[in-house]
N, C-alpha and C. Protein backbone atom coordinates (compact mmCIF):
# COMPACT_ATOMS: atom_id res chain seq x y z
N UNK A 1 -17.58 -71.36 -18.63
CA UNK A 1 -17.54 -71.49 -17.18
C UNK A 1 -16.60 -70.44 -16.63
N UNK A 2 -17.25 -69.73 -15.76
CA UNK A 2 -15.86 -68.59 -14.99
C UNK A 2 -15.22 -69.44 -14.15
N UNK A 3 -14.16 -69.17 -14.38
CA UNK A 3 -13.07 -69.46 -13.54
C UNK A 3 -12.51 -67.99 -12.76
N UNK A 4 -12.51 -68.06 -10.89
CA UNK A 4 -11.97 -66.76 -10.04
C UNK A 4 -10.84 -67.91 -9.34
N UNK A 5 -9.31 -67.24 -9.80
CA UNK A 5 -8.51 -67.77 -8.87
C UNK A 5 -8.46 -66.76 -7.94
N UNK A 6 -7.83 -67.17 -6.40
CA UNK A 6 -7.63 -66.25 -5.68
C UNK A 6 -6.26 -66.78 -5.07
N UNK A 7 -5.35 -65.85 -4.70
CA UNK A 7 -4.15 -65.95 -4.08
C UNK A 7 -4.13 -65.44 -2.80
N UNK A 8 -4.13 -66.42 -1.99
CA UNK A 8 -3.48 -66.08 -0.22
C UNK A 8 -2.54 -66.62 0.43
N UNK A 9 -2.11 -66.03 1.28
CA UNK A 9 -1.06 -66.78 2.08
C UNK A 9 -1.55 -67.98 2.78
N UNK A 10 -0.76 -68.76 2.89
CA UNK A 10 -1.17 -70.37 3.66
C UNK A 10 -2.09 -70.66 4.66
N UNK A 11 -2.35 -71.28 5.05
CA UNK A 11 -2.47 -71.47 6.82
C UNK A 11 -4.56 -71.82 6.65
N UNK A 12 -5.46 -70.99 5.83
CA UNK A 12 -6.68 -71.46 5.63
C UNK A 12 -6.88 -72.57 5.33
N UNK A 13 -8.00 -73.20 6.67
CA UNK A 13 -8.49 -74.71 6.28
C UNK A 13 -8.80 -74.74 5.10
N UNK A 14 -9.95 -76.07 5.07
CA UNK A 14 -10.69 -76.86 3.72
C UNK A 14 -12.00 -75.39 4.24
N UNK A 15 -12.07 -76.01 5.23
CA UNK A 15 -13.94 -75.03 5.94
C UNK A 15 -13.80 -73.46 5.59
N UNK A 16 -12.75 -72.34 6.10
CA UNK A 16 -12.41 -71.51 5.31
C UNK A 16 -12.54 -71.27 3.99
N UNK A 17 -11.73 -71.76 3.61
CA UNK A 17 -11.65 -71.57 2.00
C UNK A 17 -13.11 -72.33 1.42
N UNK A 18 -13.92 -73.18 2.12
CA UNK A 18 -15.52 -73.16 1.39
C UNK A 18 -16.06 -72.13 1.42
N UNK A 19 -16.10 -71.98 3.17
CA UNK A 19 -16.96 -70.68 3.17
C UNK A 19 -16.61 -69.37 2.27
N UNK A 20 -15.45 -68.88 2.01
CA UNK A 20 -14.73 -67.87 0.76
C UNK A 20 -15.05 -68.31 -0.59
N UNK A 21 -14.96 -69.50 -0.88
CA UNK A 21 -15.38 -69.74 -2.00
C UNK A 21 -16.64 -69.44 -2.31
N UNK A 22 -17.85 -69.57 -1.47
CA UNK A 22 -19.12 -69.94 -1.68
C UNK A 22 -19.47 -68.06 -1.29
N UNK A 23 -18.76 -67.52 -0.54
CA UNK A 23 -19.16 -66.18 -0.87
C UNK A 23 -19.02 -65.36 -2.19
N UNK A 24 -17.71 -65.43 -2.39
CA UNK A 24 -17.24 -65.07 -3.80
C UNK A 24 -17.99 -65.76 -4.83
N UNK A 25 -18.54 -66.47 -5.01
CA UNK A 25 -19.36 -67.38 -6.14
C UNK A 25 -20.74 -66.77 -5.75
N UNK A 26 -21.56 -66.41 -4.86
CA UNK A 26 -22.28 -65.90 -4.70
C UNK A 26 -22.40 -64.12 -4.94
N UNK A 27 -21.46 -63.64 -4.95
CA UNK A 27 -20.89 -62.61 -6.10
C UNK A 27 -20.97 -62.26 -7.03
N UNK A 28 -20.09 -63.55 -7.36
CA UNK A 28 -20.42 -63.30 -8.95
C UNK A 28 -21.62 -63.22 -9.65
N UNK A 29 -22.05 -63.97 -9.39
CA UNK A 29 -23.15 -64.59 -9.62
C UNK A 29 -24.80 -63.62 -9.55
N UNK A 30 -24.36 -62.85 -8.15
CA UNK A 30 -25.41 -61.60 -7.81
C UNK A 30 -25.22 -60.23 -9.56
N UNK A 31 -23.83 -60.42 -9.48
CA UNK A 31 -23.44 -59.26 -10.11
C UNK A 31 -23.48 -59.42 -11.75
N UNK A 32 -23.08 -60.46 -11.88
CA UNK A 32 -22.49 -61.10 -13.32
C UNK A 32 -23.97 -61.94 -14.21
N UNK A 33 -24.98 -62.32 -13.35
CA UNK A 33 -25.42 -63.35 -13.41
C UNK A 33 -25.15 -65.19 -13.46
N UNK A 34 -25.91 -65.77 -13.86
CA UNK A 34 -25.70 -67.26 -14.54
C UNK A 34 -25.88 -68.37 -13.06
N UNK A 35 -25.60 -69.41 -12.24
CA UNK A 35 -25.54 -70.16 -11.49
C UNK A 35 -24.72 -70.21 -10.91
N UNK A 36 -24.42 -70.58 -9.74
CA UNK A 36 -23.43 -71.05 -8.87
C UNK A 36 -22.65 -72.42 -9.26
N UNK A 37 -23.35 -73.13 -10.03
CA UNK A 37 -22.70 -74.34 -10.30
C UNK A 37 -21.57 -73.81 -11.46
N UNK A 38 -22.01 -72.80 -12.33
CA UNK A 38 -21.06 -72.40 -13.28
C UNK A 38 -19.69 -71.76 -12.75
N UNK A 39 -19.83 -71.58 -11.88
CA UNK A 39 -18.67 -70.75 -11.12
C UNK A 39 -17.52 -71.79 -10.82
N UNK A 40 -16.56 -71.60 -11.02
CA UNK A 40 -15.21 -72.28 -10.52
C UNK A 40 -14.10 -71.78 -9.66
N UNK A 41 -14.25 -71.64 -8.19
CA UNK A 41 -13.07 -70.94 -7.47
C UNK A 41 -11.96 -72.14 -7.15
N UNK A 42 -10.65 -71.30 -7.72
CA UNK A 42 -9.48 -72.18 -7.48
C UNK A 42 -8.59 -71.15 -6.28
N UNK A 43 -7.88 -72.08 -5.62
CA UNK A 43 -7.21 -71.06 -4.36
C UNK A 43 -5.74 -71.66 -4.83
N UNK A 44 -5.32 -70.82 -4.56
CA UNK A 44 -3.62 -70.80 -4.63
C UNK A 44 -2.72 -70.07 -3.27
N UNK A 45 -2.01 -71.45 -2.55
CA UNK A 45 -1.42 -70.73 -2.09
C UNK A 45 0.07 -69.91 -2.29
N UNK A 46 0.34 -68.66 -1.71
CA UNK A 46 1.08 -68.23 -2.44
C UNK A 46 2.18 -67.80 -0.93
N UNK A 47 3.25 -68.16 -0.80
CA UNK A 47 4.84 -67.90 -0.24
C UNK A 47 4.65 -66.57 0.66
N UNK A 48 4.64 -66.24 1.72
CA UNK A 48 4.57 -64.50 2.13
C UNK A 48 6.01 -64.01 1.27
N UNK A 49 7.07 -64.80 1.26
CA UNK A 49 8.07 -64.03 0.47
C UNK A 49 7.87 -64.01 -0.85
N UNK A 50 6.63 -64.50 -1.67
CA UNK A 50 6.62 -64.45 -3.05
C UNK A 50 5.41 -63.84 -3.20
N UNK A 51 5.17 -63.07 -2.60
CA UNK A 51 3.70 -62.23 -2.41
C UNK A 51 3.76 -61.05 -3.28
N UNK A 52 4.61 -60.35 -3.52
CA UNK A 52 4.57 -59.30 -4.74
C UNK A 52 4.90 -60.14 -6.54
N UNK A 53 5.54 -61.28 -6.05
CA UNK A 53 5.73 -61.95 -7.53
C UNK A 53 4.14 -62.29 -7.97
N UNK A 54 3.32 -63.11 -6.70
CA UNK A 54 2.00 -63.35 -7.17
C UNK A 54 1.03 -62.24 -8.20
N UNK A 55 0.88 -61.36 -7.58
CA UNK A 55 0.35 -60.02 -8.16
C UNK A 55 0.56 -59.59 -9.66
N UNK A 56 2.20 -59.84 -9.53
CA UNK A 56 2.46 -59.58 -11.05
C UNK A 56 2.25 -60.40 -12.02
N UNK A 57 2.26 -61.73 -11.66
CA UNK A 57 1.70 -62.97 -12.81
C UNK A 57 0.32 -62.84 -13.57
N UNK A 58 -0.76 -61.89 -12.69
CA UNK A 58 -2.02 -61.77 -13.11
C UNK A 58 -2.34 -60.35 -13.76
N UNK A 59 -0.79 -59.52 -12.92
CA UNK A 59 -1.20 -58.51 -14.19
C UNK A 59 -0.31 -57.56 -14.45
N UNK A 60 -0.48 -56.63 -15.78
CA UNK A 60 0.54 -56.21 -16.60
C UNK A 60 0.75 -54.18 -15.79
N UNK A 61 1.39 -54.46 -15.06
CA UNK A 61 1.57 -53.30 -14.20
C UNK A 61 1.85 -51.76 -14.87
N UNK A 62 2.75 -52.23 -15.99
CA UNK A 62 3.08 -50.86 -16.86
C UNK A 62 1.57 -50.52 -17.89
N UNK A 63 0.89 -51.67 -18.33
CA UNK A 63 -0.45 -50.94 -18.61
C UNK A 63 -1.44 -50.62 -18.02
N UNK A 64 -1.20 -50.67 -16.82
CA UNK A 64 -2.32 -50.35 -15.56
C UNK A 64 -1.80 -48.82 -15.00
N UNK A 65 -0.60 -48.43 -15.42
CA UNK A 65 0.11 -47.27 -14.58
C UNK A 65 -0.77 -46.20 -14.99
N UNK A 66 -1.13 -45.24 -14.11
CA UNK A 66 -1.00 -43.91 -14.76
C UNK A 66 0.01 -43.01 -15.15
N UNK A 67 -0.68 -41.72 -16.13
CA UNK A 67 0.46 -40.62 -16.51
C UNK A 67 1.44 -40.44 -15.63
N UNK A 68 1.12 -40.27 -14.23
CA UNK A 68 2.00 -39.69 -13.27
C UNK A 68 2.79 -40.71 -12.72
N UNK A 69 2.62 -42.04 -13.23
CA UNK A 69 3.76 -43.24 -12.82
C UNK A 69 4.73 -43.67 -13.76
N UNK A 70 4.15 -42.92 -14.94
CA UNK A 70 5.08 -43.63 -16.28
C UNK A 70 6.37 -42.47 -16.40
């Protein structure tokens, strides 16, 4: 089953975050194949002051750098 978390700042309803969900799952789904039922979107909200910590939890920044950043 895919699992897409997504991280935003607060404040989006339940109705929002369906409608986002059900786009993004329709996404995947165009691109990736398989069903919509297989799809799992989880939302997280995430702090505006902890908004660069979010980013880094999902990913490893020094192996993403290029030559000219290292």
């Amino acid at each position: 089953m895919p699992m897409i978390r997504i991280e935003m700042f607060p404040g989006r309803n339940a109705d929002q975050k369906q409608r986002f969900a059900k786009s993004i799952t329709d996404a995947f789904v165009e691109t990736c194949g398989g069903t919509a039922a297989s799809v799992h979107v989880v939302f997280a909200d995430i702090a505006k002051e902890d908004w660069a910590v979010a980013g880094e939890l999902c990913s490893n920044r020094a192996a993403a750098a290029t030559p000219a950043e290292k």
